[in-house]
Protein backbone atom coordinates (compact mmCIF):
# COMPACT_ATOMS: atom_id res chain seq x y z
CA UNK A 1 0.00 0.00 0.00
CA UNK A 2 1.57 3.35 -1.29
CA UNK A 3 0.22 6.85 -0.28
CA UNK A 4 -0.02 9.27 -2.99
CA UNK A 5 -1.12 12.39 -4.34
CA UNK A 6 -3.39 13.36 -7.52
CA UNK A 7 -1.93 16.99 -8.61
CA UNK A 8 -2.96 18.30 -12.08
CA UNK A 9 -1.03 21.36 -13.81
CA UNK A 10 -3.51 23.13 -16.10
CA UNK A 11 -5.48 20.31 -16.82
CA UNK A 12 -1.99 17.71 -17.14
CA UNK A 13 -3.03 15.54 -14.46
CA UNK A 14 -0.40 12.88 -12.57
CA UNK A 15 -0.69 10.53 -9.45
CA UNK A 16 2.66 11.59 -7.61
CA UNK A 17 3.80 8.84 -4.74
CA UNK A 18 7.18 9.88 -2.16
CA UNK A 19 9.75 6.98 -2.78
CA UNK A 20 12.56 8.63 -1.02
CA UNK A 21 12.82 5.56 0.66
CA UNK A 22 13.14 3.38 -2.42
CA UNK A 23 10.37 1.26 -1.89
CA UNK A 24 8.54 1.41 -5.16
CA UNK A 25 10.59 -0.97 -7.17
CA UNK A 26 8.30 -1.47 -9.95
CA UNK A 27 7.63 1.75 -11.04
CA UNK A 28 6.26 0.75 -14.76
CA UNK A 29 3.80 -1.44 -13.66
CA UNK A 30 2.05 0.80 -10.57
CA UNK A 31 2.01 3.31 -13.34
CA UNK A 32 0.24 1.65 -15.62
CA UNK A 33 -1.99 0.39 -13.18
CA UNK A 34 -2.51 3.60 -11.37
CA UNK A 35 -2.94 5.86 -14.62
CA UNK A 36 -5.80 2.85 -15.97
CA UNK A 37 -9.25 5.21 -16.16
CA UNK A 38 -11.98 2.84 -14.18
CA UNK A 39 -9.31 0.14 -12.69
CA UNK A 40 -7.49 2.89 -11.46
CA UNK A 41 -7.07 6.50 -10.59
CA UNK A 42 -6.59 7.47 -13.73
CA UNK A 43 -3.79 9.76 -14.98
CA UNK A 44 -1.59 11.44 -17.60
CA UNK A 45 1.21 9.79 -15.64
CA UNK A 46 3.04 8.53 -12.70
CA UNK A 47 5.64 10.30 -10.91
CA UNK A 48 7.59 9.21 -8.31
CA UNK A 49 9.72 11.54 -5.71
CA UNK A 50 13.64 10.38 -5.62
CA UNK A 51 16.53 11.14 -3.77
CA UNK A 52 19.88 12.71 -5.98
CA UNK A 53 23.39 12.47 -5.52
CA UNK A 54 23.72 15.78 -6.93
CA UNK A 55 20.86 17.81 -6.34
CA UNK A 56 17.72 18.27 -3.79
CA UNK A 57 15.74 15.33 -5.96
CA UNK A 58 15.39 13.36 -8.70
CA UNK A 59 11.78 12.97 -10.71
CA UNK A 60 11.07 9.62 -12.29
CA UNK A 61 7.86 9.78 -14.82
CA UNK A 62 6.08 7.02 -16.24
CA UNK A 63 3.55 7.18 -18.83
CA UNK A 64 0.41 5.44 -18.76
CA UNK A 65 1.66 2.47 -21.25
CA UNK A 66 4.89 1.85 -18.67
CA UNK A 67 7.26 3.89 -20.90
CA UNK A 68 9.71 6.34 -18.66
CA UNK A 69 9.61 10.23 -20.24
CA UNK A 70 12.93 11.95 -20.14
CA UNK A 71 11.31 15.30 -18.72
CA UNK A 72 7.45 16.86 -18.36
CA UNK A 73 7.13 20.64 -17.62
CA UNK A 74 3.82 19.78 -16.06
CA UNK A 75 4.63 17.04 -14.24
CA UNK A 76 8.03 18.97 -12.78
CA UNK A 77 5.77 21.89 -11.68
CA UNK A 78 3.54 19.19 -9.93
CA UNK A 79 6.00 17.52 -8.40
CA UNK A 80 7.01 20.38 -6.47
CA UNK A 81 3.80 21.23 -5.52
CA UNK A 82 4.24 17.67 -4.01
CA UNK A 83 7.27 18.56 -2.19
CA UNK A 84 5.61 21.64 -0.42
CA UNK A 85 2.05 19.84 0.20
CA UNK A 86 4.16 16.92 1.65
CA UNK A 87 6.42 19.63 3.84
CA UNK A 88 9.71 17.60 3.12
CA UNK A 89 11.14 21.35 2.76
CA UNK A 90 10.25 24.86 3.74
CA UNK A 91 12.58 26.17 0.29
CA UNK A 92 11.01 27.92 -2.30
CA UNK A 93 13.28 27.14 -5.21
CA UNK A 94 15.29 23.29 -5.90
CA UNK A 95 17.27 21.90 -8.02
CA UNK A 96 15.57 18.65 -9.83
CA UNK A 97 17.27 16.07 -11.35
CA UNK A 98 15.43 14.26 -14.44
CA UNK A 99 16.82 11.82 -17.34
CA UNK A 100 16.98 14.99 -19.38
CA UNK A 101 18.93 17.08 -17.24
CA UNK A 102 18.78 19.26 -13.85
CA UNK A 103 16.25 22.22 -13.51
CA UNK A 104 15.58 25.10 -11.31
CA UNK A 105 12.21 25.11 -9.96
CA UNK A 106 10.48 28.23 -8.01
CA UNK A 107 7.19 27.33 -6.15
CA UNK A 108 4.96 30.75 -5.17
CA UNK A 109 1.88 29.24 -3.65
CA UNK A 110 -0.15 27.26 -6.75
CA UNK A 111 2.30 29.13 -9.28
CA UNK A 112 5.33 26.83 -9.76
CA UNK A 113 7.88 28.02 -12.72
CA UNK A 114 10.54 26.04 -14.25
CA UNK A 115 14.00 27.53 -15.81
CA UNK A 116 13.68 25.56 -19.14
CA UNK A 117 16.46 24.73 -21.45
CA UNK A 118 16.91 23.22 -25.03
CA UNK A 119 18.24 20.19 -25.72
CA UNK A 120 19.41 20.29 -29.08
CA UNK A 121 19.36 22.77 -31.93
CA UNK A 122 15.80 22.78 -33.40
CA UNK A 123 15.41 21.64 -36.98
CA UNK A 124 13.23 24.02 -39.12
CA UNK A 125 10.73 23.27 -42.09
CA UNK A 126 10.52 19.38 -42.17
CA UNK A 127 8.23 18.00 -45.03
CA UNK A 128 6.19 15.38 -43.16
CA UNK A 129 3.93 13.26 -45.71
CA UNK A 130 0.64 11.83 -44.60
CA UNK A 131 -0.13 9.81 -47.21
CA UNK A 132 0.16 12.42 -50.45
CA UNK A 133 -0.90 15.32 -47.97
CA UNK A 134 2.33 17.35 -47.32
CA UNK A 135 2.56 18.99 -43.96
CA UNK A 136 5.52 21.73 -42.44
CA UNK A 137 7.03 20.71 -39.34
CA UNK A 138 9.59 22.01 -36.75
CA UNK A 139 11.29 19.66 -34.41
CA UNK A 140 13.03 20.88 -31.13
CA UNK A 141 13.51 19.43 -27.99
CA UNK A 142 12.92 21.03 -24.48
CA UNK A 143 13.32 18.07 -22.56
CA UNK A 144 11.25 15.76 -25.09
CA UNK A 145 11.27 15.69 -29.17
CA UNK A 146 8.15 17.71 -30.39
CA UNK A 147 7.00 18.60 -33.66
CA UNK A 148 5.28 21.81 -33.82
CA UNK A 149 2.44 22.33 -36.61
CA UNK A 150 2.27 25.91 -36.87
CA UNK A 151 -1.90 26.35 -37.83
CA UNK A 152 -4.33 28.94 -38.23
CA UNK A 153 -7.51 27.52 -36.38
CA UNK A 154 -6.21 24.87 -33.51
CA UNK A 155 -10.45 24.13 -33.49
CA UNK A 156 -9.98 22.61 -36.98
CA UNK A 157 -7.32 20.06 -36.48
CA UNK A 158 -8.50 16.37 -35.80
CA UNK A 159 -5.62 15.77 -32.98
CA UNK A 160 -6.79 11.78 -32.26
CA UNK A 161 -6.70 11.25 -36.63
CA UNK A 162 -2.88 12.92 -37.57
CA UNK A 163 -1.41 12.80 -33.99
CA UNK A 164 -0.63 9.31 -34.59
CA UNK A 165 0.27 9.42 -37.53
CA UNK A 166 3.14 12.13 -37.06
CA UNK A 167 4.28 10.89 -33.82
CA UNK A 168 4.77 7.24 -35.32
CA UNK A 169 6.04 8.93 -38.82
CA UNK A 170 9.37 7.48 -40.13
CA UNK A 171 10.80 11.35 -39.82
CA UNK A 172 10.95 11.34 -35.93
CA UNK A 173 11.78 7.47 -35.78
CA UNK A 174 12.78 5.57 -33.58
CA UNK A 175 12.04 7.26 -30.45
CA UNK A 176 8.87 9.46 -32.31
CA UNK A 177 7.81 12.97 -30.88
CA UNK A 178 5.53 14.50 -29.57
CA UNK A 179 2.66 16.58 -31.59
CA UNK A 180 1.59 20.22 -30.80
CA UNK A 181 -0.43 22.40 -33.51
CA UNK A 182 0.06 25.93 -32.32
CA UNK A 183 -2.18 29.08 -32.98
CA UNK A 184 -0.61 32.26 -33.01
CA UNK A 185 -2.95 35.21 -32.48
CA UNK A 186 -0.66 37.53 -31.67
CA UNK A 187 3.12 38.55 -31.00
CA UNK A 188 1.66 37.57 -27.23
CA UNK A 189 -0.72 35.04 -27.28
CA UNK A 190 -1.68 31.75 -29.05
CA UNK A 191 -3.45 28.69 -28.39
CA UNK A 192 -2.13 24.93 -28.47
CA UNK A 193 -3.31 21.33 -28.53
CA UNK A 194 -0.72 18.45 -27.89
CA UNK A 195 -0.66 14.81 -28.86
CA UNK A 196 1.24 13.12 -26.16
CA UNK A 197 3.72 9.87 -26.52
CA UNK A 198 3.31 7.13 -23.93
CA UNK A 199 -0.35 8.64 -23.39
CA UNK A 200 -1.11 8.31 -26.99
CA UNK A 201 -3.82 11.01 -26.83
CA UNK A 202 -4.51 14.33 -26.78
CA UNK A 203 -3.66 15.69 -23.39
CA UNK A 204 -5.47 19.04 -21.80
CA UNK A 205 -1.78 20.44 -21.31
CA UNK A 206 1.50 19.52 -22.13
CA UNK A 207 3.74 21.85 -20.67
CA UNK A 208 7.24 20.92 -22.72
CA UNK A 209 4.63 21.29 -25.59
CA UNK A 210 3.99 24.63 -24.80
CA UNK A 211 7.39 25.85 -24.52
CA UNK A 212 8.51 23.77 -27.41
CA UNK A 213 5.79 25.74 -29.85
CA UNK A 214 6.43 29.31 -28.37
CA UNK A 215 10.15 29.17 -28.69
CA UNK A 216 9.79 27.77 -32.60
CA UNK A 217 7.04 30.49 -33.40
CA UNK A 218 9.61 32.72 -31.40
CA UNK A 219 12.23 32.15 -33.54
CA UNK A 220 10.61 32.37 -36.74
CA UNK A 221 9.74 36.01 -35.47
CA UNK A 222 6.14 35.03 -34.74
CA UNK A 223 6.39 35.65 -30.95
CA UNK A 224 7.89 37.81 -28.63
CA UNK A 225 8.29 37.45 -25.05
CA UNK A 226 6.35 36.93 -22.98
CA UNK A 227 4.14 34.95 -24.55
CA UNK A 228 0.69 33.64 -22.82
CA UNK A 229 -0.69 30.20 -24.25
CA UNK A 230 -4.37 28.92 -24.13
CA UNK A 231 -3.98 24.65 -23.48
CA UNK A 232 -6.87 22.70 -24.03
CA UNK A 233 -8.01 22.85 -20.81
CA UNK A 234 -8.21 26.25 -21.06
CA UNK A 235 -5.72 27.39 -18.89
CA UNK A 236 -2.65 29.74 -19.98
CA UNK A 237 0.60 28.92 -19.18
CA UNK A 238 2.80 31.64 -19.19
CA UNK A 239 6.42 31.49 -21.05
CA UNK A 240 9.15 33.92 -21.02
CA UNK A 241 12.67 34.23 -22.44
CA UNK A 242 15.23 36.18 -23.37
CA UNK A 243 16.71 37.57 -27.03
CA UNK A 244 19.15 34.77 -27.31
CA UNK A 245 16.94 31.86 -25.52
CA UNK A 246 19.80 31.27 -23.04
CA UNK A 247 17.07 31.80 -20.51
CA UNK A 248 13.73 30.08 -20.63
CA UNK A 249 10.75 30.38 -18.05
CA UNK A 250 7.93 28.55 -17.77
CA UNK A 251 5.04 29.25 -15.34
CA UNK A 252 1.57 27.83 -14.44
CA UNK A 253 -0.70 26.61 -11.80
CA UNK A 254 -0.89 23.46 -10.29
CA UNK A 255 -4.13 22.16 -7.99
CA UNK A 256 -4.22 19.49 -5.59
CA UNK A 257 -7.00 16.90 -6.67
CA UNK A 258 -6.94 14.24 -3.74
CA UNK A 259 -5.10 12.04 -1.90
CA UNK A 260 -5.15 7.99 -0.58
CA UNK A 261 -3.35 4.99 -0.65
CA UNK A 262 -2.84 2.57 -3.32
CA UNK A 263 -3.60 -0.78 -2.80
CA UNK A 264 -0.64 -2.61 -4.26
CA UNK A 265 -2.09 -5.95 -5.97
């Protein structure tokens, strides 16, 4: 029996369990069990709290089909909402170590921002075909691969028909990306919808998804910062950065949902 935590940033929901003490050992199979809608709590993803040899904690994530996620902007803001609803510190700002990397995190009550980074250079104008329809893609990587669909009408795009079908498309093989059509309304504001890897679904928020589309539209000269972005959920997430991108900031609320114990079967 494992306590845990149901914590959802903007609508990016994740059942978050304290294994300082190591004694989840199968970590892919509570998650899928845990994330199951009706068998379980249901879930975007699993998250459990680690120690670090080198900074104040480590995140593991788990996706609904068992697969482990590099990084997840959501589920790093909700994890340290964990941290302060759990009082394991009285800081306002740690240092978080994930398979992608170590970031700084700030909590400010339900606001909890991220200092984002890239991971590699982003690759521009990518000629995706969906079977004779050609499509314009840019790839870049904020902690996961996304491609970003730059669109005029998010409303119009049938996410659970072509998300598939781009994330499995030989282009982004073999580890596939994520999907995100972005909006752009203005140098300011846009709107986004993300297909999701491991969920393999359309998810209310993605927050790498989010960062991932405003800094491509940002470098094209379609945004400037800072930029506000409607998810599905219909929350906005709030990104910032500066002329070079050397510095990246990503902010949004997280809520507490519930909490109980798992019965471990």
């Amino acid at each position: 029996m494992y306590k845990f935590m149901k914590i959802t940033g903007s609508g990016n929901d994740f059942v978050l369990f304290n294994n300082l003490n190591r004694k989840i050992k199968n970590r892919r199979q509570v998650a899928i069990q845990v994330c199951k809608p009706k068998y379980g709590i249901g879930a975007d993803g699993a998250i459990f709290l680690e120690r670090s040899k080198k900074t104040d904690y480590r995140m593991r994530i788990f996706n609904p089909d068992g697969s482990e996620a590099e990084m997840c902007g959501n589920g790093l803001r909700c994890l340290v909402r964990f941290i302060h609803e759990q009082k394991l510190s009285g800081k306002k700002s740690f240092l978080i170590e994930t398979l992608a990397g170590t970031y700084k995190t700030f909590i400010n009550g339900p606001d909890v921002s991220i200092e984002m980074f890239l991971i590699k250079k982003p690759q521009f104008n990518i000629r995706v075909d969906l079977d004779g329809n050609e499509i314009i893609a840019h790839l870049i990587n904020t902690g996961v691969p996304h491609a970003v669909i730059i669109v005029d009408n998010v409303e119009d795009i049938d996410v659970r028909k072509y998300g598939p079908l781009i994330r499995h498309h030989r282009i982004f093989q073999p580890s596939g990306a994520n999907v995100d059509w972005l909006q752009v309304i203005n140098k300011h504001c846009g709107k986004i919808r993300t297909y999701e890897r491991g969920v393999e679904d359309e998810t209310l928020a993605c927050g790498t998804g989010i960062v991932a589309g405003v800094l491509c539209a940002a470098m094209l000269g379609r945004f400037s910062s800072p930029v506000k972005i409607e998810a599905r959920s219909g929350e906005k997430l709030s990104v910032l950065f500066s002329k070079d991108f050397s510095q990246i900031f990503f902010k949004g609320k997280t809520r507490l949902i519930f909490e109980g114990k798992w019965i471990n079967r």
